[in-house]
Protein backbone atom coordinates (compact mmCIF):
# COMPACT_ATOMS: atom_id res chain seq x y z
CA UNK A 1 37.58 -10.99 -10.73
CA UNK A 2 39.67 -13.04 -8.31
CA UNK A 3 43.16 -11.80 -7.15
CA UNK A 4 45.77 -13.28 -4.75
CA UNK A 5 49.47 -14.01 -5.67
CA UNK A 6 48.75 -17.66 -3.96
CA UNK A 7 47.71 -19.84 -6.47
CA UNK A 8 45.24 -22.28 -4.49
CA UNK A 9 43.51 -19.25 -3.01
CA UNK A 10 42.87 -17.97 -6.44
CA UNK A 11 42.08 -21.34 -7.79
CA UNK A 12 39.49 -22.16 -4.37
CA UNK A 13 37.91 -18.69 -4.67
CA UNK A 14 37.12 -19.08 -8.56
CA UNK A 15 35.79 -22.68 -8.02
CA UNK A 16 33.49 -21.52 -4.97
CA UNK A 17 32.15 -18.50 -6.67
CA UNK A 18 31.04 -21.46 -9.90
CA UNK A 19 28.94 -23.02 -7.23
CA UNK A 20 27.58 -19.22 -5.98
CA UNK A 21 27.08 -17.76 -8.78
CA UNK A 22 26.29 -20.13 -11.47
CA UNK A 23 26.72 -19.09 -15.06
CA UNK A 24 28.97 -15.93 -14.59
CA UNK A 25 31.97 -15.29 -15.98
CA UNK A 26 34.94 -15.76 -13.48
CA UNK A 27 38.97 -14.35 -14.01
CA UNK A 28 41.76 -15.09 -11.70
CA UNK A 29 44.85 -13.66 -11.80
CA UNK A 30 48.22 -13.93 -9.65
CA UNK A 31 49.76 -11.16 -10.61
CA UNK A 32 48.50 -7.78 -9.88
CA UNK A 33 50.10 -6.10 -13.15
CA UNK A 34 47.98 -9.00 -15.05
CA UNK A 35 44.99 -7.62 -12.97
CA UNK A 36 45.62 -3.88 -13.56
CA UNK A 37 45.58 -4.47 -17.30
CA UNK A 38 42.74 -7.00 -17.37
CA UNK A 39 40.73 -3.86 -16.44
CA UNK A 40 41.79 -1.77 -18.41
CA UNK A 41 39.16 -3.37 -20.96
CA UNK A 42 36.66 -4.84 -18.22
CA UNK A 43 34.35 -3.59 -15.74
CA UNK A 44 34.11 -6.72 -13.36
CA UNK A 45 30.80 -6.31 -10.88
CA UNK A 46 32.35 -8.04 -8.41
CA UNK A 47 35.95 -8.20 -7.00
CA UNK A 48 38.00 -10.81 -4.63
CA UNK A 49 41.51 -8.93 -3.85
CA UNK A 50 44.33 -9.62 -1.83
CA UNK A 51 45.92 -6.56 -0.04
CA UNK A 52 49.22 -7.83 -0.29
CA UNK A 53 50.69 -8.43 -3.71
CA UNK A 54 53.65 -8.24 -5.53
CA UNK A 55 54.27 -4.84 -7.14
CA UNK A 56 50.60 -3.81 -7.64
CA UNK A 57 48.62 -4.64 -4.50
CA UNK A 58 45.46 -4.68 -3.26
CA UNK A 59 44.80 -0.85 -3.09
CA UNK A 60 45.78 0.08 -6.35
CA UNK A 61 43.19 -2.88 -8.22
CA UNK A 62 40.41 -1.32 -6.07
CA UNK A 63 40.76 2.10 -6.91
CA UNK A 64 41.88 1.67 -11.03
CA UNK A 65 37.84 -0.39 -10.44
CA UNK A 66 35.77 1.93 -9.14
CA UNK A 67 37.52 4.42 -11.43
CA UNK A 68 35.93 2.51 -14.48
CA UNK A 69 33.10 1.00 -12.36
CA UNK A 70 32.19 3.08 -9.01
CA UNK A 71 29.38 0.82 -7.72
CA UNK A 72 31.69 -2.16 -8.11
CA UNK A 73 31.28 -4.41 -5.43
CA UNK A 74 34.70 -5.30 -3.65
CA UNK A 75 35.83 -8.24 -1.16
CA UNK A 76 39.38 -7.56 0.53
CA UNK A 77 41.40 -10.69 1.85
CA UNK A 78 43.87 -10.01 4.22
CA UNK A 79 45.36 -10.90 8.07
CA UNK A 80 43.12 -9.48 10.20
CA UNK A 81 45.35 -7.15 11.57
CA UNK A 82 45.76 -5.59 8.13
CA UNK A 83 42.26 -5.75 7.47
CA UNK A 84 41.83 -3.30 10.65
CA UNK A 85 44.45 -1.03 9.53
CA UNK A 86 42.93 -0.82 5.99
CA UNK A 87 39.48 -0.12 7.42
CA UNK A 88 40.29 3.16 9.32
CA UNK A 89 41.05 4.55 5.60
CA UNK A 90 38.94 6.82 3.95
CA UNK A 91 36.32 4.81 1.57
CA UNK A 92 37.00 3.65 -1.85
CA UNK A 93 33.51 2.97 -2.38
CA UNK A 94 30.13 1.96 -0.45
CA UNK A 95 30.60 -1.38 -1.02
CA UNK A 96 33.50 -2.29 0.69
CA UNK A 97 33.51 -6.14 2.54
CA UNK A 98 35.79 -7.91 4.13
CA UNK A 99 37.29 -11.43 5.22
CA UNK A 100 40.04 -12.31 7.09
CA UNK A 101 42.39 -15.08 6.69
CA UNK A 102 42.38 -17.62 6.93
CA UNK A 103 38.70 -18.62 6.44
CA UNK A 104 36.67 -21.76 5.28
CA UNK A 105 34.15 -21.63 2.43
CA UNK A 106 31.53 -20.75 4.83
CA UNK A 107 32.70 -17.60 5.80
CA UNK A 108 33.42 -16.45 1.75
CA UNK A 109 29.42 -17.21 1.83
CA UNK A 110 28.29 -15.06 4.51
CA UNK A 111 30.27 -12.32 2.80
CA UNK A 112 29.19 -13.14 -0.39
CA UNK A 113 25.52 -13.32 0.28
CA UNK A 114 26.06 -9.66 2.32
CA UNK A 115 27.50 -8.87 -1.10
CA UNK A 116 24.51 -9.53 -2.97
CA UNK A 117 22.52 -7.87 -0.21
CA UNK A 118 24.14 -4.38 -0.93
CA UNK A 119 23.88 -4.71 -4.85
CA UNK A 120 20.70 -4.32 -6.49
CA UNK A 121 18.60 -5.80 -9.22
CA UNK A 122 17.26 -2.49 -10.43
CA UNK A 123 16.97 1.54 -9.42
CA UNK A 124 13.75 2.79 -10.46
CA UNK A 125 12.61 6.63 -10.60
CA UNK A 126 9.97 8.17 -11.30
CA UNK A 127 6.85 5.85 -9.52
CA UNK A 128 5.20 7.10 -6.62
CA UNK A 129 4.99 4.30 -4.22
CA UNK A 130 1.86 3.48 -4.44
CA UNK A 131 2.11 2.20 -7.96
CA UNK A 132 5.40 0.28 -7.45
CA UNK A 133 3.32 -1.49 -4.52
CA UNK A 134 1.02 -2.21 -6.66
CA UNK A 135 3.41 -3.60 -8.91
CA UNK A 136 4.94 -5.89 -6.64
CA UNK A 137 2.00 -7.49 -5.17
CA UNK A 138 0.51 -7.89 -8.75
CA UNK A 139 3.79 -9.65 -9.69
CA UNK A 140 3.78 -11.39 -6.17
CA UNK A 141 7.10 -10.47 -6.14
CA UNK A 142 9.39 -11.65 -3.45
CA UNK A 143 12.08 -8.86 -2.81
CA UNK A 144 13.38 -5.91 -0.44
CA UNK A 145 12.81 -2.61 -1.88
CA UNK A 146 15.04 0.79 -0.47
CA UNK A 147 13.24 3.97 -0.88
CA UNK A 148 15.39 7.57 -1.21
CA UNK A 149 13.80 10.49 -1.17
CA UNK A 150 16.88 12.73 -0.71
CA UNK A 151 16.54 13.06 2.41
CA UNK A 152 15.08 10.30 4.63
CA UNK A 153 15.55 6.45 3.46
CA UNK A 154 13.80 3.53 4.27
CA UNK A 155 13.30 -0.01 3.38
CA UNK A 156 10.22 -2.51 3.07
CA UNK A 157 10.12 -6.44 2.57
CA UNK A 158 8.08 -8.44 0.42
CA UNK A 159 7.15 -12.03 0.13
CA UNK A 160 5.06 -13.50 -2.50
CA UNK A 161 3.57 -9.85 -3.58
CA UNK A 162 2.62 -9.95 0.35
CA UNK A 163 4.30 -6.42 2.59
CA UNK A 164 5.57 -7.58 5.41
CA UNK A 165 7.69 -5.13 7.18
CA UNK A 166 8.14 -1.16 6.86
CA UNK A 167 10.95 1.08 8.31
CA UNK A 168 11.75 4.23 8.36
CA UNK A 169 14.43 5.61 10.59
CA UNK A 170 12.74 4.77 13.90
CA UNK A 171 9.30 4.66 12.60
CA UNK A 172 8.27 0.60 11.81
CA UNK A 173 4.98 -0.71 10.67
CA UNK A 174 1.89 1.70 9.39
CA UNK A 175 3.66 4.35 10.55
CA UNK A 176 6.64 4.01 8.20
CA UNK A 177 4.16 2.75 5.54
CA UNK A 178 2.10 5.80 5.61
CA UNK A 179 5.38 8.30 5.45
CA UNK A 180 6.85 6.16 2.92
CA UNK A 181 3.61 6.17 0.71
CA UNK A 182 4.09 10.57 1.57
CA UNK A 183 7.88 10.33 -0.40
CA UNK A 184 7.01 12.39 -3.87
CA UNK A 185 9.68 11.22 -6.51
CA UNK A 186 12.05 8.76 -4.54
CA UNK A 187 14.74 6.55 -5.67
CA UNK A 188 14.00 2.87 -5.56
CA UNK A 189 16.46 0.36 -5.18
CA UNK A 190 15.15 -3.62 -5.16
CA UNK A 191 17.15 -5.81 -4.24
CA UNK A 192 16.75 -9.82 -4.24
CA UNK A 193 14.95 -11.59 -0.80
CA UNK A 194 17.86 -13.67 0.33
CA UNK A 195 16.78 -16.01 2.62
CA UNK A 196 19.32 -15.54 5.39
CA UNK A 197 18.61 -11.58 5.44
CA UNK A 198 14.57 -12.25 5.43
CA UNK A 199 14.01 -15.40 7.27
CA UNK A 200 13.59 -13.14 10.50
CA UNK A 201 11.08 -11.43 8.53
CA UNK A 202 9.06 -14.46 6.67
CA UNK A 203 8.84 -16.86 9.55
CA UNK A 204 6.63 -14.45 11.76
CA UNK A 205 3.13 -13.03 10.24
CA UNK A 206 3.09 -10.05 8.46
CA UNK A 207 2.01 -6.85 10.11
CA UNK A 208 -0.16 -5.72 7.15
CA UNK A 209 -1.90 -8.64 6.60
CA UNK A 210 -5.03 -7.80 4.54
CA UNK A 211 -3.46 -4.01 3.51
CA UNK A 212 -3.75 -3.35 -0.40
């Protein structure tokens, strides 16, 4: 869903997110009292907002959201001066990103593809890790995979079923590996291999070459 009381923006934004995100369904409103009962009967995964608008701004769409949706994923436009004021407010939700005006379509893609860094293609519970690396090398799965344990967190990176990085708080390589494999009944959370986020990753060799 698309907001902002200025026309072109809204029109721009919903013909830039058809070339992002091909095949979704896209709504653009003007008005934020048209917004505010649009979701009343929708639960939008993603959200483009102005903080300025007529009668029902910016704050009030985000939080009547993640009242209906709380892992929404939201995008605030505003001056950047706003944008820092708004910022030093308590949370609405984790997943929170921002871009200040004015801005070319090249910065709404660096925020979108953050976007689709922070939301995930699947949570999983219930595997130990060793089967769900199994999984993904069997699958030669291409993808970034957060592990949750309660209470430590840490990430590994995929290409082509291939494991090619491990973290874990300060730990990296087979040390994180190993304490990661340790986790009894985490949380997984995979997430798609963007190319901009992994590129760092996938143009050097793997540190576990060989490792099954």
């Amino acid at each position: 869903m698309v907001v902002d009381d200025q026309e072109d923006i809204t029109r721009f934004l919903i013909k830039s997110l058809l070339r992002f995100y091909p095949g979704r369904e896209i709504t653009g409103f003007t008005e934020g009292a048209q917004a505010m009962e649009w979701l009343e009967s929708h639960q939008p995964n993603l959200i483009i907002t102005d903080l300025r608008i007529p009668r029902f701004g910016g704050l009030e769409i985000m939080t009547a959201a993640v009242t209906h949706n709380p892992r929404v994923s939201i995008i605030v436009m505003s001056a950047l001066a706003t944008l820092e004021d708004f910022k030093n407010r308590p949370p609405i939700t984790e997943t929170v990103h921002y871009l200040a005006k004015p801005f070319m379509f090249r910065d709404l893609t660096q925020v979108l593809q953050r976007v689709l860094e922070s939301e995930p293609e699947s949570v999983i519970q219930g595997f130990r890790p060793i089967s769900l690396l199994q999984i993904v090398q069997l699958e030669s799965k291409t993808c970034r995979i957060d592990l949750d344990d309660g209470e430590n967190k840490g990430m590994l990176i995929f290409k082509d079923g291939e494991l090619l990085r491990a973290e874990l708080g300060e730990m990296e390589g087979e040390e994180a590996l190993l304490a990661l494999l340790a986790f009894e009944a985490p949380t997984f959370k995979v997430f798609p291999a963007l190319p901009r986020y992994v590129n760092g990753w996938f143009g050097s060799s793997s540190q576990f070459r060989g490792w099954r």
